[in-house]
N, C-alpha and C. Protein backbone atom coordinates (compact mmCIF):
# COMPACT_ATOMS: atom_id res chain seq x y z
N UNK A 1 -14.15 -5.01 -9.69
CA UNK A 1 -14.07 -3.93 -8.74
C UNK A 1 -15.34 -3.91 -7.90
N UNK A 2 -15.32 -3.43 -6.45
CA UNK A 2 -16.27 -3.83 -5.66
C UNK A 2 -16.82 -2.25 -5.85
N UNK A 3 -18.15 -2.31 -4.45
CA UNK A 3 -18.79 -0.81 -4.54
C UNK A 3 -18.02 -0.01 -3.88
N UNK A 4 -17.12 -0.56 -2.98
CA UNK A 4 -16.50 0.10 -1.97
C UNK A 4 -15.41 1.11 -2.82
N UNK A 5 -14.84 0.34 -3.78
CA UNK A 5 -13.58 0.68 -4.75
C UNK A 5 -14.33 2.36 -5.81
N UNK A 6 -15.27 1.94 -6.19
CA UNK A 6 -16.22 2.91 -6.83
C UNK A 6 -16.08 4.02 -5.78
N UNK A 7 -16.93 3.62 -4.87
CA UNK A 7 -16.99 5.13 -4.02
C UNK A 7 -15.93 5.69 -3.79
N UNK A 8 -14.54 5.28 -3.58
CA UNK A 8 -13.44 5.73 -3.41
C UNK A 8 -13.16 6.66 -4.52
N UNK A 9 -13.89 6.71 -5.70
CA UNK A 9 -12.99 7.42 -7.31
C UNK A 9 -14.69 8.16 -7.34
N UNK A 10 -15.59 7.64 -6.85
CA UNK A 10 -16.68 8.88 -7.31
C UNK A 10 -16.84 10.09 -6.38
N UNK A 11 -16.27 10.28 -5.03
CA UNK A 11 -16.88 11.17 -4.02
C UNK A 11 -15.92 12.53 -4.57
N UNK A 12 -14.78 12.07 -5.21
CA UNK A 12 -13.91 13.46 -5.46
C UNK A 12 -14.45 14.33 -6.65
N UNK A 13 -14.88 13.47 -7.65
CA UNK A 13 -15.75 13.74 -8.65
C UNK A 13 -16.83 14.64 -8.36
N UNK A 14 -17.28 14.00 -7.39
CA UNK A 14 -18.66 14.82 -7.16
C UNK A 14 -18.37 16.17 -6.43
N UNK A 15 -17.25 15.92 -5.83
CA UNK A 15 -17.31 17.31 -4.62
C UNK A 15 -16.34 17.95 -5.78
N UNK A 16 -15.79 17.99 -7.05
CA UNK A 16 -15.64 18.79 -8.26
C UNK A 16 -17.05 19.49 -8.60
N UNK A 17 -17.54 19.01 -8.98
CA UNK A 17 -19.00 18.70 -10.00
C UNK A 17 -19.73 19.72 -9.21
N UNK A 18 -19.91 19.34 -7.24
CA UNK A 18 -20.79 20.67 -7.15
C UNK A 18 -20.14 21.76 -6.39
N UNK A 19 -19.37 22.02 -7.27
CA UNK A 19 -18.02 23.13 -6.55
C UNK A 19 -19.29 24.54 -7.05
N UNK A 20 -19.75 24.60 -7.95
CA UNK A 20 -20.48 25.70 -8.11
C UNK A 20 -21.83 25.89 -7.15
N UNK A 21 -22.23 24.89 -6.96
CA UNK A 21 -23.54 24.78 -6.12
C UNK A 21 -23.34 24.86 -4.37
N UNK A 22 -22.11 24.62 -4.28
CA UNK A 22 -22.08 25.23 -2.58
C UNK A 22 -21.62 26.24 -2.02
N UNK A 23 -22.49 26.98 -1.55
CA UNK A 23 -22.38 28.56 -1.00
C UNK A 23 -21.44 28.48 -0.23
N UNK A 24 -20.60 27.95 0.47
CA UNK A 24 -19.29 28.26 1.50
C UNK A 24 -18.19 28.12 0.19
N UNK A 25 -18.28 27.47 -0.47
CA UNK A 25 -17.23 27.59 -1.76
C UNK A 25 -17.13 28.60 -2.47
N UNK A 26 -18.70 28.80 -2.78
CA UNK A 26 -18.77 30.09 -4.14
C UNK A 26 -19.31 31.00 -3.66
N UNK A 27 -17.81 31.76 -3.34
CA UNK A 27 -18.17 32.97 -2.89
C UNK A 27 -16.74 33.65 -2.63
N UNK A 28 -17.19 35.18 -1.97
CA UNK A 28 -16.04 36.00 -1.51
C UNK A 28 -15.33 35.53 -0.32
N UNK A 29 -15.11 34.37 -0.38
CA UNK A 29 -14.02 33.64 1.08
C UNK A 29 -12.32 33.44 0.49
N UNK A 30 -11.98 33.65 1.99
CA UNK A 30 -10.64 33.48 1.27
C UNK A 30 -10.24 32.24 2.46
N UNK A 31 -9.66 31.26 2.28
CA UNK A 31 -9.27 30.00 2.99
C UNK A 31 -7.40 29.70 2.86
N UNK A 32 -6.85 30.23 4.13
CA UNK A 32 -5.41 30.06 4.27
C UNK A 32 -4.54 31.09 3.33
N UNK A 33 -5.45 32.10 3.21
CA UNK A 33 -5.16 33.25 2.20
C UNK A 33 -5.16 33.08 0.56
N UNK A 34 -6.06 32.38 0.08
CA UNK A 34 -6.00 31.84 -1.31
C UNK A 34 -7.66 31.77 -1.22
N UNK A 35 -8.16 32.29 -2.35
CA UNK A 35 -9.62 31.78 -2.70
C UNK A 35 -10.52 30.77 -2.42
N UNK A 36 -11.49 30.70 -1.96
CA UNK A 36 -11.82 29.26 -1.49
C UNK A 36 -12.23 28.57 -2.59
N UNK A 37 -12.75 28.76 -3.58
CA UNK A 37 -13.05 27.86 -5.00
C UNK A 37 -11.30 27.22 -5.22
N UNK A 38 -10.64 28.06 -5.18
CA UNK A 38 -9.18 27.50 -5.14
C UNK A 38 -9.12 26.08 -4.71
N UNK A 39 -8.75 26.94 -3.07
CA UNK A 39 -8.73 25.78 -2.03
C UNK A 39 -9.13 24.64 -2.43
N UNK A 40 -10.79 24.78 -2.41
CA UNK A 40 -11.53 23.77 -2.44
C UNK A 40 -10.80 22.68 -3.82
N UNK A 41 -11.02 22.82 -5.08
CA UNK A 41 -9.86 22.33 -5.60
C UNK A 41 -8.83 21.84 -5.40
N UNK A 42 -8.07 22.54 -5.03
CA UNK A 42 -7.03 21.85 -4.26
C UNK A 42 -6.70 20.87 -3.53
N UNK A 43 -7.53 21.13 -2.71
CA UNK A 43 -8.20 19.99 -1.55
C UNK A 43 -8.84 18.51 -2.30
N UNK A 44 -9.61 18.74 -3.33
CA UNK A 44 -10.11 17.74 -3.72
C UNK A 44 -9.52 17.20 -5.08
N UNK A 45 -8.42 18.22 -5.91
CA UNK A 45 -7.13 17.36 -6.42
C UNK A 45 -6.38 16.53 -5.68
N UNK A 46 -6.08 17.11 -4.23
CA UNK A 46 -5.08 15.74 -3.16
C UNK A 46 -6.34 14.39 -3.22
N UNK A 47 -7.37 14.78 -2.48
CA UNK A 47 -8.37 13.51 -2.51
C UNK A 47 -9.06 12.84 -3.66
N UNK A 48 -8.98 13.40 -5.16
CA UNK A 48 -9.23 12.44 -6.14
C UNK A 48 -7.40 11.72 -6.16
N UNK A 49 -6.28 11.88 -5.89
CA UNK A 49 -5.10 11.42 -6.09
C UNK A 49 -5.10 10.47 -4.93
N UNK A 50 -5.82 10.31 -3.85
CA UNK A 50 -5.91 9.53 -2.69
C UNK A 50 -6.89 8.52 -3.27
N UNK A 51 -7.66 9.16 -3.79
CA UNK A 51 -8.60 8.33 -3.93
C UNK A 51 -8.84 6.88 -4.39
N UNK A 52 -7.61 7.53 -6.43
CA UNK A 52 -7.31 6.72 -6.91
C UNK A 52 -6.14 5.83 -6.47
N UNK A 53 -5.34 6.52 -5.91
CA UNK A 53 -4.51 4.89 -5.27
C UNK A 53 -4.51 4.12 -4.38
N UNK A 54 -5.92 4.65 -3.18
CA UNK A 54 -6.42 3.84 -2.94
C UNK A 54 -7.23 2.21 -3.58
N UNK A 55 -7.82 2.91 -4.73
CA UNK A 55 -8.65 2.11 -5.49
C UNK A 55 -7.83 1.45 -6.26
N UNK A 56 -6.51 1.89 -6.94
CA UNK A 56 -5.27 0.93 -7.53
C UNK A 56 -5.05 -0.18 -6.20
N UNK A 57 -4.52 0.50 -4.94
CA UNK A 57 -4.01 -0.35 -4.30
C UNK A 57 -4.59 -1.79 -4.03
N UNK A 58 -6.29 -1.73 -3.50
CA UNK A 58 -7.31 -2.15 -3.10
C UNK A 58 -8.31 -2.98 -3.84
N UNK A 59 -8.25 -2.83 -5.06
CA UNK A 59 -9.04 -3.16 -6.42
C UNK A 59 -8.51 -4.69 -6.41
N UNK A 60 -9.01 -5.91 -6.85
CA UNK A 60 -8.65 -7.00 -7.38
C UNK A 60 -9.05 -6.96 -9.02
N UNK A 61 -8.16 -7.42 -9.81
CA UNK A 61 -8.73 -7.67 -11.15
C UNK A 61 -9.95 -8.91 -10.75
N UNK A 62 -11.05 -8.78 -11.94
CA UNK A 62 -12.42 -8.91 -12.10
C UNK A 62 -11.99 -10.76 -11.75
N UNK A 63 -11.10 -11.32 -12.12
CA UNK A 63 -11.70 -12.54 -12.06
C UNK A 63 -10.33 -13.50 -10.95
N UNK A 64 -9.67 -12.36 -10.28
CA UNK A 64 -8.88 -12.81 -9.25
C UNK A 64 -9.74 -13.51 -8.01
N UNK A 65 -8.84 -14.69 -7.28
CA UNK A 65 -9.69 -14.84 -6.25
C UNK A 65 -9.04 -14.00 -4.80
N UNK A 66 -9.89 -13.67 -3.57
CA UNK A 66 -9.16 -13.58 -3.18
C UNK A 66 -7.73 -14.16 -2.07
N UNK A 67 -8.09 -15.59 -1.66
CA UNK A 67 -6.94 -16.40 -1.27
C UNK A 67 -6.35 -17.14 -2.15
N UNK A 68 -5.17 -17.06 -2.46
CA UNK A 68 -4.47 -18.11 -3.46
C UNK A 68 -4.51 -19.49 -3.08
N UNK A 69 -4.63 -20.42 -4.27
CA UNK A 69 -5.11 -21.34 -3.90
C UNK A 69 -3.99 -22.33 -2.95
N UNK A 70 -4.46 -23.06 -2.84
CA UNK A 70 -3.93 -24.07 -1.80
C UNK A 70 -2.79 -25.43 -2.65
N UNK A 71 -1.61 -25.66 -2.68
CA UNK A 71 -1.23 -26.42 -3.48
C UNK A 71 -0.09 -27.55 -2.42
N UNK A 72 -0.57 -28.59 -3.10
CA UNK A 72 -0.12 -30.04 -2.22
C UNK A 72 1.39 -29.84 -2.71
N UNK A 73 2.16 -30.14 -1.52
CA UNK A 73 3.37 -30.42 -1.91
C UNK A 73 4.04 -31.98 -1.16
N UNK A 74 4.50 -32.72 -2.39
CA UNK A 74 4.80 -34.46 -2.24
C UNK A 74 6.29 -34.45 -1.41
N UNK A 75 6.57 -35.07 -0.20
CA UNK A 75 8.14 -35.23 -0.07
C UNK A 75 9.04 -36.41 -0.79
């Protein structure tokens, strides 16, 4: 798995992680009429689910190459 694949599965993580530490989140807001700690959740349950199938889609197993190889064919 490359770094690119990583960042795709860690940024949702993180914007979980500092759901308590950002003042437009934690607080008395309400976003589309629902809580914004909600929201925010919400929001970043769709993008860890993006995230990861991005990184399914995109990922090569560790010892794949990536062009298949080249094979002679005799007439």
């Amino acid at each position: 798995m490359r770094k690119v694949h990583v960042i795709w599965a860690v940024v949702p993580v993180m914007a979980f992680l500092s759901t308590p530490f950002l003042p437009f989140v934690n607080g008395p807001y309400l976003w589309l009429g629902v809580p914004s700690v909600l929201a925010w959740c919400l929001l970043w349950t769709a993008g860890t689910t993006a995230g990861l199938a991005l990184t399914d889609r995109f990922a090569m197993p560790a010892g794949a190459r990536e062009d298949p190889p080249e094979t002679e064919t005799t007439a």
